[in-house]
C-alpha atoms as a PDB file:
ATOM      1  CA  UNK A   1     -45.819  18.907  40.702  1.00  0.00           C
ATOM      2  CA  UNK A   2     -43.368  19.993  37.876  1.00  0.00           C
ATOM      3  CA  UNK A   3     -44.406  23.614  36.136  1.00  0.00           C
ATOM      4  CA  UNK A   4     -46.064  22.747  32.253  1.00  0.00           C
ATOM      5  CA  UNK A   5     -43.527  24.774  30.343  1.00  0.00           C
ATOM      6  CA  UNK A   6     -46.429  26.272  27.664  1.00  0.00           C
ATOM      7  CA  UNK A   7     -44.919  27.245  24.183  1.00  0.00           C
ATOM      8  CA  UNK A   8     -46.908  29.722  22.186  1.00  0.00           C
ATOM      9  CA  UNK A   9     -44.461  29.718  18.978  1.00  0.00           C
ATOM     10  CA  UNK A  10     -41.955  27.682  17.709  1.00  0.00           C
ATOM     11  CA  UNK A  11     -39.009  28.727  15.336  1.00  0.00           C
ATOM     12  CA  UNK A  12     -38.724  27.764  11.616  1.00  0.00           C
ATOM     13  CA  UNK A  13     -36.086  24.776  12.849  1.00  0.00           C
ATOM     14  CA  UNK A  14     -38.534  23.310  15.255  1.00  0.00           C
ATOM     15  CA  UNK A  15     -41.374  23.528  12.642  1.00  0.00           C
ATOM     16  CA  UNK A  16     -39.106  21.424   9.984  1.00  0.00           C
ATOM     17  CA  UNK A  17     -38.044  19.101  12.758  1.00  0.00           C
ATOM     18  CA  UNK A  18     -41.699  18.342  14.013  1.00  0.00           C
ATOM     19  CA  UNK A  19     -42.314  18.128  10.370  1.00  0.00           C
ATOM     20  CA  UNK A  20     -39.871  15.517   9.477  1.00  0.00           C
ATOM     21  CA  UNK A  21     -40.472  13.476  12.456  1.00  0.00           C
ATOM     22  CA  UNK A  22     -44.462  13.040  11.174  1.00  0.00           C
ATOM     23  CA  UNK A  23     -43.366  12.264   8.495  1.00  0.00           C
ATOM     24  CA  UNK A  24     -40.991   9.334   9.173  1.00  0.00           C
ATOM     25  CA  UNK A  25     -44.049   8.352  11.203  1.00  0.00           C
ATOM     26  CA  UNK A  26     -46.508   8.226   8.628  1.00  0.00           C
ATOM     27  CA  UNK A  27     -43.805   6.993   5.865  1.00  0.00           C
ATOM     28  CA  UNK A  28     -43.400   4.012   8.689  1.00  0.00           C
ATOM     29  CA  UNK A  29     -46.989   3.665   9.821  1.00  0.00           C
ATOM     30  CA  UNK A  30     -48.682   3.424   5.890  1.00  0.00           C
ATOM     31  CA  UNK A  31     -45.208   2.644   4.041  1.00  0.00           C
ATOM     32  CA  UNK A  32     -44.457   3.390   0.487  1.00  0.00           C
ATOM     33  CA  UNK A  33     -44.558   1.798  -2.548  1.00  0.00           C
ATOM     34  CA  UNK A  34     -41.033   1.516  -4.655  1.00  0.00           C
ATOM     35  CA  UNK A  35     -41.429   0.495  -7.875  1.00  0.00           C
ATOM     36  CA  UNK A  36     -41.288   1.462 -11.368  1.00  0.00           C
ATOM     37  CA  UNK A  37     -43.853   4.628 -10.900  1.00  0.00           C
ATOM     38  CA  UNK A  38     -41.759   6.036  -7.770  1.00  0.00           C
ATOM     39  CA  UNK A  39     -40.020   8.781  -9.967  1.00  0.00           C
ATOM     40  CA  UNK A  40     -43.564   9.896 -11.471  1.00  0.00           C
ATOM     41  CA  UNK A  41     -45.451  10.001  -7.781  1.00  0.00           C
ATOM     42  CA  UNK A  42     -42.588  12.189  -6.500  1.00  0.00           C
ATOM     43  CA  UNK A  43     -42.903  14.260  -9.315  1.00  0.00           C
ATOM     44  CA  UNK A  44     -47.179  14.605  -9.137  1.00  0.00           C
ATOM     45  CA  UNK A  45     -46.461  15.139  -5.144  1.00  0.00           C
ATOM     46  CA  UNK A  46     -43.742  17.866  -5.846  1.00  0.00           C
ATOM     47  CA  UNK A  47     -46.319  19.760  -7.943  1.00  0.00           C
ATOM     48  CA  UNK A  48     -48.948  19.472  -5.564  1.00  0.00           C
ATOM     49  CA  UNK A  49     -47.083  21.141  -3.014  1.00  0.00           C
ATOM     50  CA  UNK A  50     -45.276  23.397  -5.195  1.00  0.00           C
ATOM     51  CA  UNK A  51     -41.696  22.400  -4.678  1.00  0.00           C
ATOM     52  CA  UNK A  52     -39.164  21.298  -7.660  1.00  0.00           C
ATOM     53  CA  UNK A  53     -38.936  17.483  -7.653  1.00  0.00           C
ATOM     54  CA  UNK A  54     -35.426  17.018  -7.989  1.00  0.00           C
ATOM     55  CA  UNK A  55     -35.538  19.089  -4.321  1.00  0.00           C
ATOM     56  CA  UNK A  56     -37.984  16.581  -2.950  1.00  0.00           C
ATOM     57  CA  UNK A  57     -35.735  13.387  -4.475  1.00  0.00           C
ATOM     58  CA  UNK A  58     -33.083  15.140  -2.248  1.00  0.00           C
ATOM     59  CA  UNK A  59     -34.911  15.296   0.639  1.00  0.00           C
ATOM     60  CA  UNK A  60     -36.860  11.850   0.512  1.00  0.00           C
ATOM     61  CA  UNK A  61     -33.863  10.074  -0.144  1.00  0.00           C
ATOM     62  CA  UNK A  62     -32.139  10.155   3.567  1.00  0.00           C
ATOM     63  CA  UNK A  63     -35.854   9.300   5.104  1.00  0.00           C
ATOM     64  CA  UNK A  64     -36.711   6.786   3.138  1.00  0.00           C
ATOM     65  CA  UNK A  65     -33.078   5.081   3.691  1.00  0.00           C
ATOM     66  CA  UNK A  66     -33.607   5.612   7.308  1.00  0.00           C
ATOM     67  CA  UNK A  67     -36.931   4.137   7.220  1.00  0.00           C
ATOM     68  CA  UNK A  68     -35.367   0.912   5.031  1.00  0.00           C
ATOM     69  CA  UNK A  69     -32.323   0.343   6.904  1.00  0.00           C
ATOM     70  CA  UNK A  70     -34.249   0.085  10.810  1.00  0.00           C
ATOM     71  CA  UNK A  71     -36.544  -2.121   8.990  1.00  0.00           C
ATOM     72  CA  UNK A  72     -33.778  -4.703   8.057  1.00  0.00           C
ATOM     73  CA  UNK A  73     -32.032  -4.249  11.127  1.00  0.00           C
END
């Protein structure tokens, strides 16, 4: 039998890349609504978690495209 390798912490990186990847999951898993209100939800969600929203356009932009373009593949 093969040692569990047990990891107590993580760094910063693996944090945001953990993060991101439950994200694209969820994104896929309950989708997201584009339409004419898109620009106004990112802005309420940017509040709520106290980021600016142009910074959260910037970083949805690259998932969502991901998400889109393997689901017309």
């Amino acid at each position: 039998m093969a040692e569990e390798k047990k990891v107590s912490e993580l760094s910063k990186e693996r944090q945001g890349e953990i993060a991101i990847l439950c994200l694209k999951h969820i994104l896929r898993k309950k989708g997201f609504l584009v339409n004419d209100q898109i620009k106004r939800e990112i802005g309420n969600q940017a509040k709520e978690i106290g980021v600016d929203p142009e910074e959260l356009k910037i970083f949805l932009r690259p998932l969502i495209q991901e998400i889109l373009n393997k689901a017309l593949e």
